[in-house]
Protein backbone atom coordinates (compact mmCIF):
# COMPACT_ATOMS: atom_id res chain seq x y z
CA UNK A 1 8.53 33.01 20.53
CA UNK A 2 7.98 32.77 16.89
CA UNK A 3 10.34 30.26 15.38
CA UNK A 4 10.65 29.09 11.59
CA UNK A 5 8.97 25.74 10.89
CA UNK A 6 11.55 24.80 8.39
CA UNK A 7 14.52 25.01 11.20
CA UNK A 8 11.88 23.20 14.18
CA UNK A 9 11.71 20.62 11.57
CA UNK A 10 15.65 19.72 11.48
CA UNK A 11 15.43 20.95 15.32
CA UNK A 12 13.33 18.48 17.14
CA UNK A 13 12.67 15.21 16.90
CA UNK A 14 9.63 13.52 15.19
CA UNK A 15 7.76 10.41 15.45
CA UNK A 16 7.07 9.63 12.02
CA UNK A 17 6.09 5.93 12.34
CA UNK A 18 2.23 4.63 11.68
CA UNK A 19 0.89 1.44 12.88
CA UNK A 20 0.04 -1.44 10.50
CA UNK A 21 -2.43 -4.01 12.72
CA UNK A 22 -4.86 -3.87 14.81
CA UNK A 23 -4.46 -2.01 18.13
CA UNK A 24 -6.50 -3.01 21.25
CA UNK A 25 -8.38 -0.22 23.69
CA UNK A 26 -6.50 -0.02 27.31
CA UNK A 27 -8.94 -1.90 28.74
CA UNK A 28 -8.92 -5.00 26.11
CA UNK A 29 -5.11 -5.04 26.58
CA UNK A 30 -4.18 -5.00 29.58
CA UNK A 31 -7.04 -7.64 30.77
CA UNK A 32 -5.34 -9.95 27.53
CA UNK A 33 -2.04 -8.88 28.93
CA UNK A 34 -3.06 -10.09 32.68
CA UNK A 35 -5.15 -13.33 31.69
CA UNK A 36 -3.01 -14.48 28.94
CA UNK A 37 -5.16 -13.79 25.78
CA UNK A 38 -4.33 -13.19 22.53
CA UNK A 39 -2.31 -10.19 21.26
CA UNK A 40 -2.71 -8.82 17.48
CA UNK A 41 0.17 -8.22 16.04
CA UNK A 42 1.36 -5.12 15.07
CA UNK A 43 4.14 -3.37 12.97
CA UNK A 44 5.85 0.15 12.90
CA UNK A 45 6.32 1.28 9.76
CA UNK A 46 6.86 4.67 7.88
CA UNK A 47 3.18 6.01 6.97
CA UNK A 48 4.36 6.18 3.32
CA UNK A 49 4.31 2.43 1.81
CA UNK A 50 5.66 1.40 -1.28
CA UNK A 51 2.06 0.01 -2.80
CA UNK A 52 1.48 -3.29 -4.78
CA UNK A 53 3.07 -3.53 -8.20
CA UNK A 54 3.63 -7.00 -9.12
CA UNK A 55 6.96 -9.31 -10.04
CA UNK A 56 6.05 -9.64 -13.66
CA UNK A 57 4.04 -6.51 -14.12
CA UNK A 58 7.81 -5.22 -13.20
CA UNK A 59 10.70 -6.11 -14.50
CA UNK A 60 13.00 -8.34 -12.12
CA UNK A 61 15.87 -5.46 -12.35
CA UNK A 62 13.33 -2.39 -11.26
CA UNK A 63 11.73 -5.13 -8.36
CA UNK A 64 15.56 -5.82 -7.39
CA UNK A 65 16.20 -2.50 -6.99
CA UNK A 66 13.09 -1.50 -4.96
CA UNK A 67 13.63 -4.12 -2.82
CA UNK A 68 17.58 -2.90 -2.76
CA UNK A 69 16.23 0.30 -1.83
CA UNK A 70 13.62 -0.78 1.11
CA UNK A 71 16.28 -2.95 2.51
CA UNK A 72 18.63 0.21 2.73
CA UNK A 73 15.59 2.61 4.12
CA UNK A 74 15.57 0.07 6.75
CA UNK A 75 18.76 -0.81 8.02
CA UNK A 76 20.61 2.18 7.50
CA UNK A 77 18.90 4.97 7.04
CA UNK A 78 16.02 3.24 10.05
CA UNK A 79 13.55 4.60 7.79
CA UNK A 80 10.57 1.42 8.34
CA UNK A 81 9.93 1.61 4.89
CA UNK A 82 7.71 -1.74 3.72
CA UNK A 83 6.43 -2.50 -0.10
CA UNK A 84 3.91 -4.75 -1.42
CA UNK A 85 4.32 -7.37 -3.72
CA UNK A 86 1.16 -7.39 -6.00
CA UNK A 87 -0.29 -10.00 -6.82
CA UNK A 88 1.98 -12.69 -8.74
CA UNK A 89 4.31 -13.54 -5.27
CA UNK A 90 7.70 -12.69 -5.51
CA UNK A 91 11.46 -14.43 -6.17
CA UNK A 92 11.73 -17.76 -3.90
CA UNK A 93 15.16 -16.50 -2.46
CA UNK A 94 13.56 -13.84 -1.23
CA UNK A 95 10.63 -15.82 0.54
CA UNK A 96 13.87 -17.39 2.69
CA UNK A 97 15.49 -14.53 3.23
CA UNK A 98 15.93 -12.08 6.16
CA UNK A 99 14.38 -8.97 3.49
CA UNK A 100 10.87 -10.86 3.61
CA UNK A 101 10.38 -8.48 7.01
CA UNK A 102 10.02 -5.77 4.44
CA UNK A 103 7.44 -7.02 2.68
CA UNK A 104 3.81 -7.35 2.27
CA UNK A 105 2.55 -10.33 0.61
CA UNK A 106 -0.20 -9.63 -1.59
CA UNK A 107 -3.04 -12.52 -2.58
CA UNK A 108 -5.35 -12.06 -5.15
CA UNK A 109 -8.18 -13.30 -6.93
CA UNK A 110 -5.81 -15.20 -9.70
CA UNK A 111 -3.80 -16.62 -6.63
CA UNK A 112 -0.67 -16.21 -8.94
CA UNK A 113 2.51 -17.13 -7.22
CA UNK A 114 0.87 -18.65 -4.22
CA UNK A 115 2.33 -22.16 -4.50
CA UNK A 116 5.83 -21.05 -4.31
CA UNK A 117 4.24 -18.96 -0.94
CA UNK A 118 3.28 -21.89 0.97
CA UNK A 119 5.75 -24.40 0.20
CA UNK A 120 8.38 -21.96 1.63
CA UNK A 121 6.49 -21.32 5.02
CA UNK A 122 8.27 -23.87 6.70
CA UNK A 123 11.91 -22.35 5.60
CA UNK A 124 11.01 -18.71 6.13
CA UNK A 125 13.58 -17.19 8.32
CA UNK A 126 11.17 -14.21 9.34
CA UNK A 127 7.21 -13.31 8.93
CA UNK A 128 6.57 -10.96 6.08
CA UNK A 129 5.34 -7.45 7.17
CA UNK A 130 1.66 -7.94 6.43
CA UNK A 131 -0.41 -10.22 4.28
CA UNK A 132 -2.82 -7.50 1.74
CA UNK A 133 -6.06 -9.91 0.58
CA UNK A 134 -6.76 -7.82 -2.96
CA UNK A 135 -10.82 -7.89 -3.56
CA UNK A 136 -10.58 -4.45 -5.60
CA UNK A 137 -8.10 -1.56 -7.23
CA UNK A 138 -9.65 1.96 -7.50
CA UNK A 139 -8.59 2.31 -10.85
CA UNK A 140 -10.38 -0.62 -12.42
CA UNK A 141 -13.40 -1.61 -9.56
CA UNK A 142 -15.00 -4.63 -10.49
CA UNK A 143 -12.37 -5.75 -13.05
CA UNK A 144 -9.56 -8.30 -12.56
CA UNK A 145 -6.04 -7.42 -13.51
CA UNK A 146 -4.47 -8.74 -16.72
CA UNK A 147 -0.73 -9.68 -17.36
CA UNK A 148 -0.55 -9.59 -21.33
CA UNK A 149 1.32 -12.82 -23.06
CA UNK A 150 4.45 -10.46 -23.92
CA UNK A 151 5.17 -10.35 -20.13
CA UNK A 152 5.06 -13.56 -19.13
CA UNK A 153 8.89 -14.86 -19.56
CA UNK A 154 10.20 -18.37 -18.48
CA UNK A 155 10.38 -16.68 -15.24
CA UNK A 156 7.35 -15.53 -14.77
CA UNK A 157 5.78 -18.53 -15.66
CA UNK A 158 7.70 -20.62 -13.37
CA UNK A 159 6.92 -17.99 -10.49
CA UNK A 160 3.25 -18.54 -11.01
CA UNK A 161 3.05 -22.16 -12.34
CA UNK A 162 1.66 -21.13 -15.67
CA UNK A 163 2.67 -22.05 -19.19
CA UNK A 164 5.23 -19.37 -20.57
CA UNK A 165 4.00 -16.56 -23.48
CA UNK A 166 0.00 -16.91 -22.88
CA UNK A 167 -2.67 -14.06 -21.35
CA UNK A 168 -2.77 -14.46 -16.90
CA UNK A 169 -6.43 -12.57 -16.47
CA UNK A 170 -7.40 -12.46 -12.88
CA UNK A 171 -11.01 -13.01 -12.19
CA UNK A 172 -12.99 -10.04 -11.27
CA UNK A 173 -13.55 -11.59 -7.50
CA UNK A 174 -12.51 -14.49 -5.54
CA UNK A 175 -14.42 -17.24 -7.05
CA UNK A 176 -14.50 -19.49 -3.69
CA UNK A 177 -16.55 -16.49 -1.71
CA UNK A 178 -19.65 -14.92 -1.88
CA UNK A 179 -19.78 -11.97 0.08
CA UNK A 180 -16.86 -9.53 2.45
CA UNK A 181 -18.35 -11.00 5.33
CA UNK A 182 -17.42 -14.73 4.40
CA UNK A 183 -13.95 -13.42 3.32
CA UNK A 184 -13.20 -12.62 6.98
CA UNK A 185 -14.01 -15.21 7.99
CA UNK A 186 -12.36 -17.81 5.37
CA UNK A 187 -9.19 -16.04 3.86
CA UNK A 188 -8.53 -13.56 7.12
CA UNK A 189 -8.46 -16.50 9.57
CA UNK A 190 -7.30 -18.86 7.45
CA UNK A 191 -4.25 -16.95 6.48
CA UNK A 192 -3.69 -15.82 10.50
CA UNK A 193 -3.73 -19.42 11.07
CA UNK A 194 -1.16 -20.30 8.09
CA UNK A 195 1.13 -17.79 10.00
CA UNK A 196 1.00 -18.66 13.29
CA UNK A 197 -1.18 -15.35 14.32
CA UNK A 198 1.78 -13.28 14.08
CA UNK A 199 1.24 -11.47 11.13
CA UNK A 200 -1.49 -8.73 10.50
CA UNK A 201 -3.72 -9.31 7.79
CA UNK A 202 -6.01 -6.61 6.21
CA UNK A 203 -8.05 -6.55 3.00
CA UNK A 204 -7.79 -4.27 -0.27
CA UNK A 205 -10.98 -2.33 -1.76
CA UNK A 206 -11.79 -0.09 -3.82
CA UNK A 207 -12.84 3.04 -2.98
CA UNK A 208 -16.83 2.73 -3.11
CA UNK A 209 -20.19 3.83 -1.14
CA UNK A 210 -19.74 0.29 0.61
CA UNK A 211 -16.57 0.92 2.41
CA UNK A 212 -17.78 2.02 5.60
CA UNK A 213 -20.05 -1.26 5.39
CA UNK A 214 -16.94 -3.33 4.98
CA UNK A 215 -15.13 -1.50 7.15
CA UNK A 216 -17.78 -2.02 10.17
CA UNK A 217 -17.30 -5.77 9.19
CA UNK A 218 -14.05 -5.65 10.13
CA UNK A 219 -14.38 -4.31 13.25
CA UNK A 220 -16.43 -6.71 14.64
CA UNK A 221 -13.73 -9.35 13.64
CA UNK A 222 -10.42 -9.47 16.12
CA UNK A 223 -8.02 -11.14 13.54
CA UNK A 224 -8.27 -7.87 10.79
CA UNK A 225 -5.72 -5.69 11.02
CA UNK A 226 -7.05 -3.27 9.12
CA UNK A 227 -8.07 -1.78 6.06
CA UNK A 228 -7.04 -0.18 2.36
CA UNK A 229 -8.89 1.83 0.33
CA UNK A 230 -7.75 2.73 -3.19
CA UNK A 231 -9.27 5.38 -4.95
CA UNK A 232 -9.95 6.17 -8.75
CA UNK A 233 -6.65 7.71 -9.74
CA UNK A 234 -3.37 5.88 -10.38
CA UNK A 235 -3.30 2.75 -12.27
CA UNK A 236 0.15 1.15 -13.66
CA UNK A 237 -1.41 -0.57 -17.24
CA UNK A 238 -3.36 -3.24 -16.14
CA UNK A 239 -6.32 -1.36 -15.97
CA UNK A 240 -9.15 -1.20 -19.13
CA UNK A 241 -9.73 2.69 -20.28
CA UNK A 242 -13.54 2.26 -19.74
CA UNK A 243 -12.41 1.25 -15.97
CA UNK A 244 -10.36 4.59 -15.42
CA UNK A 245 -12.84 6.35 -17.29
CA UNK A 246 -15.89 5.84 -16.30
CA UNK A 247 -16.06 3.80 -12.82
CA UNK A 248 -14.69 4.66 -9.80
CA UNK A 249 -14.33 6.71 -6.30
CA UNK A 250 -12.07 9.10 -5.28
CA UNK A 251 -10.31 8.09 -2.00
CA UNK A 252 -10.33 11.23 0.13
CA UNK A 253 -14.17 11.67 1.07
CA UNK A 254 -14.16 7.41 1.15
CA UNK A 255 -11.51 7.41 3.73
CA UNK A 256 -13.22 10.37 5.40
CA UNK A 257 -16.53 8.92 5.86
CA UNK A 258 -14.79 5.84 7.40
CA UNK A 259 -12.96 8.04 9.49
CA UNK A 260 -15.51 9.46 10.92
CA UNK A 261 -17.74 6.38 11.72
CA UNK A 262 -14.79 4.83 13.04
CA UNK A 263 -14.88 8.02 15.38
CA UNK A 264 -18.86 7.81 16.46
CA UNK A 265 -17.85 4.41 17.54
CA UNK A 266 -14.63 5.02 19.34
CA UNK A 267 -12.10 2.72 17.43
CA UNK A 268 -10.54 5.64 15.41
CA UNK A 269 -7.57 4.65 17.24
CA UNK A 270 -8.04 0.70 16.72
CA UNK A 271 -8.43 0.11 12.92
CA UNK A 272 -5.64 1.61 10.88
CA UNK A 273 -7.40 2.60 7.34
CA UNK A 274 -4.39 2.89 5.06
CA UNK A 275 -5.54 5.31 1.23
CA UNK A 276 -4.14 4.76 -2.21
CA UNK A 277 -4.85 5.99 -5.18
CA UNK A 278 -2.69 8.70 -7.52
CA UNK A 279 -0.92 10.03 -4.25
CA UNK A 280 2.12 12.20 -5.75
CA UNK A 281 0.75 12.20 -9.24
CA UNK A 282 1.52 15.52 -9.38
CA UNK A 283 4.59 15.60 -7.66
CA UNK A 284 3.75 16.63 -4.54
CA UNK A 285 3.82 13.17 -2.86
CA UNK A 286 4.60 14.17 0.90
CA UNK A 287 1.88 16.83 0.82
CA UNK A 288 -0.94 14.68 -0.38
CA UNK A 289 -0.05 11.68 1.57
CA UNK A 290 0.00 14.55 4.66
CA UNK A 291 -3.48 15.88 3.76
CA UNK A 292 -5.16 11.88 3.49
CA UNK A 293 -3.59 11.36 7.04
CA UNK A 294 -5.25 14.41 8.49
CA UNK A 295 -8.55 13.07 7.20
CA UNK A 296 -8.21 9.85 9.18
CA UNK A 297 -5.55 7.76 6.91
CA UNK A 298 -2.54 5.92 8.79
CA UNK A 299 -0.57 5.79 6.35
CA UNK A 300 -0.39 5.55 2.13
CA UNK A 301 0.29 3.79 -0.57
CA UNK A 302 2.15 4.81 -3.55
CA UNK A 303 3.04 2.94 -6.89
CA UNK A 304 3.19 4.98 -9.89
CA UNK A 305 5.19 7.97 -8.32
CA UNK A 306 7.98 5.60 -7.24
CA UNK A 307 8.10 4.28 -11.41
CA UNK A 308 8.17 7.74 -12.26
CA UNK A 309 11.16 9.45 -9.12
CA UNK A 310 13.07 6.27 -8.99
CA UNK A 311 13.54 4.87 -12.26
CA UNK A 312 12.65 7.73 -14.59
CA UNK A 313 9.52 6.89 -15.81
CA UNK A 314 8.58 8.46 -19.37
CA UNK A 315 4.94 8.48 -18.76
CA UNK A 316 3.19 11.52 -16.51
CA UNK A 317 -0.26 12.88 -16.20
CA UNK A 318 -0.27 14.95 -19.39
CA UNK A 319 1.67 12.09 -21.53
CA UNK A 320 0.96 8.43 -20.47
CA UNK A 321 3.49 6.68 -22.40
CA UNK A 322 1.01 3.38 -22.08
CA UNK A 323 3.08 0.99 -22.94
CA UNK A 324 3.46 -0.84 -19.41
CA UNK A 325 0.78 -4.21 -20.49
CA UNK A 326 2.80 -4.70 -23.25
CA UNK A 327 6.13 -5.06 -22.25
CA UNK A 328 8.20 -2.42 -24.75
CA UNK A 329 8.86 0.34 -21.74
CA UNK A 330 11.75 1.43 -22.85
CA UNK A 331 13.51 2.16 -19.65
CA UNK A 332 13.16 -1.28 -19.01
CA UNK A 333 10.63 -0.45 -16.12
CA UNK A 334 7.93 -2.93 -16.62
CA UNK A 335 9.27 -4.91 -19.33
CA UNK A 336 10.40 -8.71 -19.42
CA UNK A 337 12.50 -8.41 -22.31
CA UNK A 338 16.37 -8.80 -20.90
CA UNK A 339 17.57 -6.60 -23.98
CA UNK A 340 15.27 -4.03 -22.54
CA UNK A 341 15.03 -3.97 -18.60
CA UNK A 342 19.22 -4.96 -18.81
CA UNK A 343 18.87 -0.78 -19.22
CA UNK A 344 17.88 -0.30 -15.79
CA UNK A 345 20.53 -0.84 -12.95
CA UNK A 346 19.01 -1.94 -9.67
CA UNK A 347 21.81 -0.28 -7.34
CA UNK A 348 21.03 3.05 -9.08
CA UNK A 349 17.13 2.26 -8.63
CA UNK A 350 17.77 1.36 -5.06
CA UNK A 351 19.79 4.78 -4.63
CA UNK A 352 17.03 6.93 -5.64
CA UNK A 353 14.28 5.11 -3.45
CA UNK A 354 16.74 5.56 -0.60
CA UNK A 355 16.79 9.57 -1.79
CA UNK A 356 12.84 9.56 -2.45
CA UNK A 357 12.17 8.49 0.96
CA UNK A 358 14.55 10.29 2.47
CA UNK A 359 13.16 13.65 0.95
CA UNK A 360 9.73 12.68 1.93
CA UNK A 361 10.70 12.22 5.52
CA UNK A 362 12.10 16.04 5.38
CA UNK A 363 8.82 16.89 3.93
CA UNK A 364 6.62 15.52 6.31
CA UNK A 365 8.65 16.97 9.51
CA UNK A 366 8.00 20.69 7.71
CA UNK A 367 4.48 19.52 7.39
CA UNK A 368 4.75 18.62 11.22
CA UNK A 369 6.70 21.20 12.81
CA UNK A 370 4.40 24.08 12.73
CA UNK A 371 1.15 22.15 13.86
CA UNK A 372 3.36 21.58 17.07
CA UNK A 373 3.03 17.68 16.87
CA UNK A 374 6.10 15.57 17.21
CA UNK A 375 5.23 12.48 19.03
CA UNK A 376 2.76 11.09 16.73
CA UNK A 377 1.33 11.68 13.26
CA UNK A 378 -1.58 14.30 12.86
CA UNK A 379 -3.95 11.50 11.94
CA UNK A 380 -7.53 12.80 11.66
CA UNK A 381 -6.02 16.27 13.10
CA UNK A 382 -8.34 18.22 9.77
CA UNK A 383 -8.77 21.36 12.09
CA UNK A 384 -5.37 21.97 10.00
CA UNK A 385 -7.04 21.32 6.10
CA UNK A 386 -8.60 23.95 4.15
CA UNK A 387 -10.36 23.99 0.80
CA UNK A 388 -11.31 26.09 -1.45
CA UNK A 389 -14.00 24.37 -2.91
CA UNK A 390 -16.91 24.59 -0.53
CA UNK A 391 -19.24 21.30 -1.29
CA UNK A 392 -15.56 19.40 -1.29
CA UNK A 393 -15.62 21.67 2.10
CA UNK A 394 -19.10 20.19 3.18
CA UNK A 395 -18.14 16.90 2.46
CA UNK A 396 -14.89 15.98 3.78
CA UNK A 397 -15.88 18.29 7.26
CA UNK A 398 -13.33 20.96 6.39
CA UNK A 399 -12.72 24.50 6.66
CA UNK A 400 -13.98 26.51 3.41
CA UNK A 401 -11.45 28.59 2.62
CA UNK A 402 -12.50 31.55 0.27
């Protein structure tokens, strides 16, 4: 019986929840389950994360208001929603408070806000959602980040333990490690230690020819919980032009390839790769986070569309407004000045995340319904992709479509 995808997807019920952590084979589990080994942990969450974007690079009324918004995602709507702090840590109220669940804790190579981190471990009424160890961003690959003097506030500086009004540059790589390989081994287990092995932790890269080596790292390693890959587009203002010019990768055939070594090695269903990377930057947010997951993608990250749907960002595509590094936005956005970001109202911010998400769960059950999947997400399913370009065709392992 034919039946209209649009009504299956308000008929049935969907699964829409991807898995951040590793996940153990059958036979790994249930022998750890019977002789008492170790279990990684794991967390549900919507496949659609709320990517890093730092307290400082935005203001404390447009992070309030995110964090409103997740918080209302997940307890009332039970939309899993989770959102990454960026590097720079985040308020110490919310480091002892029940909302830290929501979050992903992001360190960096500046280590900017990690103090404040660690001395509230002991008071921390819940584990944060993940911990995200940043070695790259797609839209500036082998660059640090840079938080421009007319950001850093009294606040700011306090958060991070720096002197107030001067330049925060990150360095381009963690300067206590040499190589991906000694990273898993130092900051992975070191930070799995710090939280008592209950909270997954997975590294950030850019999107490169030397994922798929990193990414076969990581397999052989039982305390990674996964990976992120972030492609060339996107980019919030702490990125150099000559970065987003002329350097980097874009995400799709990067996640594909590791997709599909992940595959020859049967552990496509072990290592959650997560993409980022200018998902939604032309509006269509659901649909291209859709399309990454059928190419092997858990689940995405998104930064810049949220600035733009939730608070009304003035910059787009066509128009960058570029004034994010320098603190003048004039919605008040990414700006420290109180006269400015005083514009923005966190409830209304936290409204139109709840309404964001909430339109991009529709979406993705429309996506759903008519490739007859409900209990799970189509993840690597690309028998349903088509292109019409045919060496993007070739190279992802898609249908040409002519």
């Amino acid at each position: 019986m034919l039946t209209d995808p649009a009504l299956d997807a308000g008929r049935h019920e969907f699964n829409l929840t991807t898995t951040l952590g590793r996940v153990l084979s059958p036979e790994d589990f249930l022998d750890r389950t019977i002789n008492g080994g170790w279990i990684p942990p794991t967390r549900e969450i919507f496949p659609f994360v709320i990517g890093s974007m730092s307290f400082g690079a935005l203001s404390p009324n447009m992070w309030l208001g995110l964090l409103q918004g997740v918080a209302y995602c997940n307890e009332v709507l039970g939309i899993p929603v989770v959102m990454c702090t960026g590097e720079g840590g985040c308020p110490p109220w919310v480091l002892r408070s029940p909302y830290l669940k929501y979050i992903i804790l992001q360190i960096a190579s500046g280590y900017f806000g990690w103090d404040e981190i660690i001395r509230a471990i002991p008071e921390m009424q819940c584990d944060p959602a993940a911990i995200e160890i940043k070695y790259g961003q797609g839209a500036k690959p082998g660059d640090g980040g840079l938080l421009m003097w007319y950001k850093v506030s009294k606040l700011i500086a306090r958060l991070r333990g720096v002197p107030e009004s001067v330049d925060l540059p990150s360095p381009p790589v963690h300067q206590t490690l040499y190589s991906i390989e000694e990273s898993v081994m130092k900051m992975v287990q070191t930070m799995s230690t710090a939280f008592g092995h209950k909270v997954p932790i997975y590294p950030k890269i850019s999107a490169s020819t030397s994922a798929k080596a990193v990414l076969n790292n990581l397999v052989r390693n039982p305390f990674a919980a996964g990976l992120l890959i972030d492609g060339i587009d996107g980019g919030t203002g702490a990125a150099y032009n000559i970065s987003m010019d002329a350097t980097g990768h874009p995400v799709a055939s990067c996640v594909r390839e590791c997709y599909l070594d992940l595959a020859a090695q049967g552990k496509q269903n072990e290592i959650p790769i997560f993409a980022a990377g200018g998902i939604g930057k032309n509006g269509n947010v659901a649909q291209n986070g859709m399309a990454l997951i059928m190419l092997g993608a858990s689940g995405v990250h998104i930064g810049k569309y949220i600035m733009q749907a939730a608070a009304g960002c003035l910059g787009n595509e066509k128009n960058r407004c570029n004034v994010c590094n320098l603190g003048i936005c004039p919605k008040g956005i990414t700006s420290q000045n109180p006269k400015l970001y005083r514009r923005l109202d966190p409830d209304l911010v936290a409204e139109r995340v709840a309404d964001v998400f909430m339109a991009i769960r529709t979406e993705v059950k429309k996506i759903m319904a008519p490739l007859g999947r409900s209990q799970s997400l189509p993840i690597g399913m690309s028998d349903a992709l088509g292109i019409a370009d045919k060496d993007a065709a070739d190279l992802l392992k898609i249908s040409y479509i002519c």
